[in-house]
Protein backbone atom coordinates (compact mmCIF):
# COMPACT_ATOMS: atom_id res chain seq x y z
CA UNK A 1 0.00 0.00 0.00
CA UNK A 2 2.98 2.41 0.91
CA UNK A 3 3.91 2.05 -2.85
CA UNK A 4 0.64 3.02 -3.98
CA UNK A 5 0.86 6.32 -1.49
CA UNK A 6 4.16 7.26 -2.83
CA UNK A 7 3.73 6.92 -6.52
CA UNK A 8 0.46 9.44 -6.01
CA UNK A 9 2.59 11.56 -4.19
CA UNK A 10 5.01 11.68 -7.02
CA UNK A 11 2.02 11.85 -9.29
CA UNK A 12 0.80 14.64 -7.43
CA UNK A 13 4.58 16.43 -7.64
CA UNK A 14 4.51 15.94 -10.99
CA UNK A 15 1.23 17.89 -11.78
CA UNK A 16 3.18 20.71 -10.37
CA UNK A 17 5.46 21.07 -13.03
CA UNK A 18 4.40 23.25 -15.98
CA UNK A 19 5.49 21.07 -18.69
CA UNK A 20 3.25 18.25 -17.42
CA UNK A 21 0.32 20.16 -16.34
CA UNK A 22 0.11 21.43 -20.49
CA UNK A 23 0.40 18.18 -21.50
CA UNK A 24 -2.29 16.94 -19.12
CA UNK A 25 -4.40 19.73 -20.54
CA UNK A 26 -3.27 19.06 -24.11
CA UNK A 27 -4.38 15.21 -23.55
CA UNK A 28 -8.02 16.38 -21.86
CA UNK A 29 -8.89 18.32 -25.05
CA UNK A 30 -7.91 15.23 -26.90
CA UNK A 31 -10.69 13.80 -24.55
CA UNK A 32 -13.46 16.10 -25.00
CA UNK A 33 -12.87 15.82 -28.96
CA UNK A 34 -13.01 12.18 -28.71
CA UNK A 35 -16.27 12.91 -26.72
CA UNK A 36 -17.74 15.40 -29.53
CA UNK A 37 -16.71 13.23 -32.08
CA UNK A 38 -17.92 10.20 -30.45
CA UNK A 39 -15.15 7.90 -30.96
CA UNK A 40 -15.79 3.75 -30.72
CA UNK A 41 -13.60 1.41 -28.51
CA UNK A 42 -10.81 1.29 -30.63
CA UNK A 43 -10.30 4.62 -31.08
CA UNK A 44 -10.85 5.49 -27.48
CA UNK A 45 -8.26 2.49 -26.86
CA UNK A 46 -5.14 4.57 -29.21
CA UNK A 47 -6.76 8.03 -27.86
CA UNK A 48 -5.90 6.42 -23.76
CA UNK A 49 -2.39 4.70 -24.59
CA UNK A 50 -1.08 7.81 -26.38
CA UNK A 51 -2.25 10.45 -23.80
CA UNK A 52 -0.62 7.99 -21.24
CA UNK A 53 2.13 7.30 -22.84
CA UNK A 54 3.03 11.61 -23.57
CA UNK A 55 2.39 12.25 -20.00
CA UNK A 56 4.37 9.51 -18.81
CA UNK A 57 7.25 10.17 -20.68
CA UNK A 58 6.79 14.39 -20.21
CA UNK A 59 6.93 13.10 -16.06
CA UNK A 60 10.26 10.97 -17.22
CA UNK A 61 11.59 14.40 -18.83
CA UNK A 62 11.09 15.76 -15.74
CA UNK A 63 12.70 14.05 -13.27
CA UNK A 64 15.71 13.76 -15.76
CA UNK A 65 15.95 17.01 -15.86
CA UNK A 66 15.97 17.19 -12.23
CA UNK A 67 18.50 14.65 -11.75
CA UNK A 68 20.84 16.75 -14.00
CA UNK A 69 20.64 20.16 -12.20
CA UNK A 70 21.56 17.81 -8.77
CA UNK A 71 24.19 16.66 -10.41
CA UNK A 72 25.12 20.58 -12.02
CA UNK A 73 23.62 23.87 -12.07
CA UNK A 74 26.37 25.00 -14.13
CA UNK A 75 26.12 24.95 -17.90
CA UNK A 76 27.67 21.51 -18.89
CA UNK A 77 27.61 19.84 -22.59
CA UNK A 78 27.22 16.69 -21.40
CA UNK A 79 23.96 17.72 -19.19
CA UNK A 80 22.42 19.95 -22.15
CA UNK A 81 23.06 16.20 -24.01
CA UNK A 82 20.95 14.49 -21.33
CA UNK A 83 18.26 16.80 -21.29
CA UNK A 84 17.59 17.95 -25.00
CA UNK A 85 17.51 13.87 -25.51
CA UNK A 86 15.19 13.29 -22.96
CA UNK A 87 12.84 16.00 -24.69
CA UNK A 88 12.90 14.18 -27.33
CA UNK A 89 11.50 11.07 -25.54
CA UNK A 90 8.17 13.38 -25.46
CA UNK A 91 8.44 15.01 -29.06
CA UNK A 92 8.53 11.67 -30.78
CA UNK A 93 5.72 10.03 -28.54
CA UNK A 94 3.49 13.65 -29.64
CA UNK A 95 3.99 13.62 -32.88
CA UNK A 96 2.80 9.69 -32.65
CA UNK A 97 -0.10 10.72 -30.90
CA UNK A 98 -0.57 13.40 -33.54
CA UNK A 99 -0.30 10.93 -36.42
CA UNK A 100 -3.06 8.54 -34.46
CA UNK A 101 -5.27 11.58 -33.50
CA UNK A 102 -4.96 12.83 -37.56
CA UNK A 103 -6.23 9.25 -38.59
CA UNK A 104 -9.21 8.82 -36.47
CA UNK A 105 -10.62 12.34 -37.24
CA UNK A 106 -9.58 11.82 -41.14
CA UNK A 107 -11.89 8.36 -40.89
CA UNK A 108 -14.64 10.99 -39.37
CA UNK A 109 -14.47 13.33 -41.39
């Protein structure tokens, strides 16, 4: 149960951070367009896994990032390396999402 507790405490942390709280935003408009749309089951499916999966990996960003400036605050190559890579963890899992979300309304359309 204390596992449970702490990962919604870090889930809660998380929501804090700026980057996270758009994409959470971001992935509830996908929601409400899925609702106005009225997507089926399978759609809905691809809609869930790609919200959770941008989020998840935005939170991953995150504490990346944060493990960096422990390790640094000073400008370092090798931490600017870290960090743009782990932004890219989220750009490639968006532009997925983007691809999936351009397909179902295409189909609608």
């Amino acid at each position: 149960m204390k596992k449970f507790i702490d990962a919604f405490n870090g889930l809660k942390i998380a929501l804090k951070e700026k980057s996270v709280m758009i994409q959470c935003i971001l992935g509830l408009m996908a929601i409400i367009g899925g609702l106005i749309i009225k997507l089926d089951e399978y759609e809905w499916l691809a809609f869930m896994i790609c919200i959770g999966l941008v989020i998840s990996l935005e939170i991953a960003n995150s504490v990346i990032e944060k493990l960096c400036d422990l390790y640094s605050t000073k400008y370092d190559e090798r931490i600017k390396i870290i960090k743009d890579m782990a932004s890219a963890f989220v750009l490639v899992a968006s532009i997925f999402a983007l691809i999936v979300c351009i397909i179902v309304v295409i189909r609608r359309i």
